[in-house]
C-alpha atoms as a PDB file:
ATOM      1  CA  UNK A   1     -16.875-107.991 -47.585  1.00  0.00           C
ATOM      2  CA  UNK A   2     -16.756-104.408 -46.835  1.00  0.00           C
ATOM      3  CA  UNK A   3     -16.827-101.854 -49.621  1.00  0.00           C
ATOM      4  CA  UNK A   4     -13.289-100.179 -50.976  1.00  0.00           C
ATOM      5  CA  UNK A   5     -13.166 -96.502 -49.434  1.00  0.00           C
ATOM      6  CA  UNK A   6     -14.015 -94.041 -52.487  1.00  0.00           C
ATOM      7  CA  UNK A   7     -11.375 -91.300 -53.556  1.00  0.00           C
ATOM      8  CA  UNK A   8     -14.512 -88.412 -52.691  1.00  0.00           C
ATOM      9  CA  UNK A   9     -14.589 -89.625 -48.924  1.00  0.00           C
ATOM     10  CA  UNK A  10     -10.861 -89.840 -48.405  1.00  0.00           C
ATOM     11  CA  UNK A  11     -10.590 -86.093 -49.440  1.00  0.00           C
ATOM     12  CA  UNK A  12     -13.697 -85.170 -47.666  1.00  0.00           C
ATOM     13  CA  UNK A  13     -12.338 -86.872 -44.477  1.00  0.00           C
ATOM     14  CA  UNK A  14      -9.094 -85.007 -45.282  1.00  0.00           C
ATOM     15  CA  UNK A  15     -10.334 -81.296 -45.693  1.00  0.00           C
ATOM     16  CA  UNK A  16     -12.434 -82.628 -42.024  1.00  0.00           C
ATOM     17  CA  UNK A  17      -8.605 -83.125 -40.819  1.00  0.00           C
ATOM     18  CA  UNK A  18      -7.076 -79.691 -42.337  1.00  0.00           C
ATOM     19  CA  UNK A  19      -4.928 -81.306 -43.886  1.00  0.00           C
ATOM     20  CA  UNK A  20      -5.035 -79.321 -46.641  1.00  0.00           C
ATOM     21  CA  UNK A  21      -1.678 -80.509 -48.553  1.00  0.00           C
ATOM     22  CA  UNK A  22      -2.666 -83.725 -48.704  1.00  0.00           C
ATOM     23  CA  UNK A  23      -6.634 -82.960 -49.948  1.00  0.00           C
ATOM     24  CA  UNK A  24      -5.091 -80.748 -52.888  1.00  0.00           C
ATOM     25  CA  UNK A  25      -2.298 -83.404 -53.635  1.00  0.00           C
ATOM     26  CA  UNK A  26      -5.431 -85.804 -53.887  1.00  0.00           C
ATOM     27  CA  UNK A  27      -8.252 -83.575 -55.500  1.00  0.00           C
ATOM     28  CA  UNK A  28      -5.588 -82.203 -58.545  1.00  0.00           C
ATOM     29  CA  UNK A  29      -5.512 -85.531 -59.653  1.00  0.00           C
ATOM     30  CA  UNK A  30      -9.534 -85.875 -59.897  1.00  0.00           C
ATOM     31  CA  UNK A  31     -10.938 -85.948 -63.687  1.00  0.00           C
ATOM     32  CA  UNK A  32     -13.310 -83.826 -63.710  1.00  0.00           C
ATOM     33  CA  UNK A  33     -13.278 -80.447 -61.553  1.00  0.00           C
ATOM     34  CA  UNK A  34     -15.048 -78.746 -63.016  1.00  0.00           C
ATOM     35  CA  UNK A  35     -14.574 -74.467 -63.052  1.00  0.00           C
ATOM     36  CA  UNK A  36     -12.212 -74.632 -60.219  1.00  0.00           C
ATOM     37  CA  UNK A  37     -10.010 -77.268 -61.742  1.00  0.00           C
ATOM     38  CA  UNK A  38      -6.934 -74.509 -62.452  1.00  0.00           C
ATOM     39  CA  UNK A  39      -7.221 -73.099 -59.450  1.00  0.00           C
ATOM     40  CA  UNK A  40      -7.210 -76.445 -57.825  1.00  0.00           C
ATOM     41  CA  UNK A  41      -3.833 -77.832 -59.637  1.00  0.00           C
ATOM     42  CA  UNK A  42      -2.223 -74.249 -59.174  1.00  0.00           C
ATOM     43  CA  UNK A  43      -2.977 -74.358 -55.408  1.00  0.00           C
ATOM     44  CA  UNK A  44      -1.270 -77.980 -55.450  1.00  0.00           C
ATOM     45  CA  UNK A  45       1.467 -76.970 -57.887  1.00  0.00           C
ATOM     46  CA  UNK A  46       2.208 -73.571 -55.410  1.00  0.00           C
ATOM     47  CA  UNK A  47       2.938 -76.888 -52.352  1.00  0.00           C
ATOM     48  CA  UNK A  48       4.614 -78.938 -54.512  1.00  0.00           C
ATOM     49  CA  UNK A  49       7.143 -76.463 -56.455  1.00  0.00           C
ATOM     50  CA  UNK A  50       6.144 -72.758 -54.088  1.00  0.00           C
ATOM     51  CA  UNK A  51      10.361 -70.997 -55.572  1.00  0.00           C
ATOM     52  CA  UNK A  52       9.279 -71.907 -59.186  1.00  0.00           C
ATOM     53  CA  UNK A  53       5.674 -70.106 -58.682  1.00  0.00           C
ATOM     54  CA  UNK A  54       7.023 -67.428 -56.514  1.00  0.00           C
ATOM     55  CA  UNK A  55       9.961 -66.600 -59.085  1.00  0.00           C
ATOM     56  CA  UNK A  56       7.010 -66.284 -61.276  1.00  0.00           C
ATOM     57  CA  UNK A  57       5.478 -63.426 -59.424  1.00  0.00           C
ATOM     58  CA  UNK A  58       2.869 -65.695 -58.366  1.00  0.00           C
ATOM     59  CA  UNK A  59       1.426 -65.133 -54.209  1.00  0.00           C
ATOM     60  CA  UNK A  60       1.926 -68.656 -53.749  1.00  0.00           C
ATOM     61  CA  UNK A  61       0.153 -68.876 -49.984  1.00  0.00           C
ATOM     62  CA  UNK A  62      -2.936 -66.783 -52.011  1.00  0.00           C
ATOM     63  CA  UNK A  63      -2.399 -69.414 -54.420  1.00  0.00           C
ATOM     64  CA  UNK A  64      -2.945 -72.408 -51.730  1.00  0.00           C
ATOM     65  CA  UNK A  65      -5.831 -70.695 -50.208  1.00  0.00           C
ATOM     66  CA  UNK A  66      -7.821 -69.390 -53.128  1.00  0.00           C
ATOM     67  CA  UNK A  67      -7.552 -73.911 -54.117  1.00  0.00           C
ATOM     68  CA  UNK A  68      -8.889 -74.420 -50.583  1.00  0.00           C
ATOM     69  CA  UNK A  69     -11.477 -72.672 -50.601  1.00  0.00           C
ATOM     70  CA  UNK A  70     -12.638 -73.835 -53.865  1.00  0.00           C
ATOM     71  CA  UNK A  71     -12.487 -77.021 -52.442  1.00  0.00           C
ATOM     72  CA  UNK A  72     -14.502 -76.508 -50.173  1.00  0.00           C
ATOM     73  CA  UNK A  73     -17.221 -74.632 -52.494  1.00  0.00           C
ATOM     74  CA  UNK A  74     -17.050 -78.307 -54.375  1.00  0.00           C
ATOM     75  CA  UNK A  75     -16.816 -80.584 -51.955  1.00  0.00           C
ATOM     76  CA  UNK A  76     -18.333 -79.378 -48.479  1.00  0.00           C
ATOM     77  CA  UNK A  77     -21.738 -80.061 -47.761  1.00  0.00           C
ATOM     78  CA  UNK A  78     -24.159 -78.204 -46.225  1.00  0.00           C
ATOM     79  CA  UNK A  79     -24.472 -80.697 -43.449  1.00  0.00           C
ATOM     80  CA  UNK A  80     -20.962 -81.175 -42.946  1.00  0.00           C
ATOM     81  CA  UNK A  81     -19.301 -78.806 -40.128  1.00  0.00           C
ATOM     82  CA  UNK A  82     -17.097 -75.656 -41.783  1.00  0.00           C
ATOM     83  CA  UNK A  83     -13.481 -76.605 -41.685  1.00  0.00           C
ATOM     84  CA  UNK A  84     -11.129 -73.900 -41.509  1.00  0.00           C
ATOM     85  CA  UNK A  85      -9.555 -72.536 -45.005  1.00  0.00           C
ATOM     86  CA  UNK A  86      -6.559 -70.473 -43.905  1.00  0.00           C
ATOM     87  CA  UNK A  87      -3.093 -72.434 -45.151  1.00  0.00           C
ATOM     88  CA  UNK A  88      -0.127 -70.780 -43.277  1.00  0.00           C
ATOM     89  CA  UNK A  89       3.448 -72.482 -43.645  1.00  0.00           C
END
């Protein structure tokens, strides 16, 4: 029996794929982030609802980009390859 796929390799293998909607979507929902939990959620919230944060004066693609890139702060290793960290619509 093999052993279930844990949520910390799916979003690894995601942020790998640049596919950064679905990593933030995944990683908002994580327990415990630590410092860069708001920034995480915003980033996610910015995808999710981007008129409601722009309406609040809120850079919504800084938003999205400042959450990848704390991402990847968290959840890159050193001997993982860099991914790429600019979102653009």
């Amino acid at each position: 029996m093999s052993q279930p796929v844990k949520k910390i390799d799916t979003l690894r293998q995601l942020m790998q794929q640049n596919d950064w909607q679905k990593a933030l979507s995944l990683a908002a929902k994580f327990p415990r982030l630590g410092a860069e939990k708001a920034v995480i959620v915003r980033g996610h919230e910015c995808l999710v609802n981007p008129a409601f944060y722009k309406q609040l004066g809120i850079d919504t693609d800084k938003a999205v980009n400042d959450a990848i890139a704390a991402l990847k702060t968290k959840y890159t290793t050193p001997a993982q390859k860099p991914v790429s960290c600019i979102y653009q619509r």
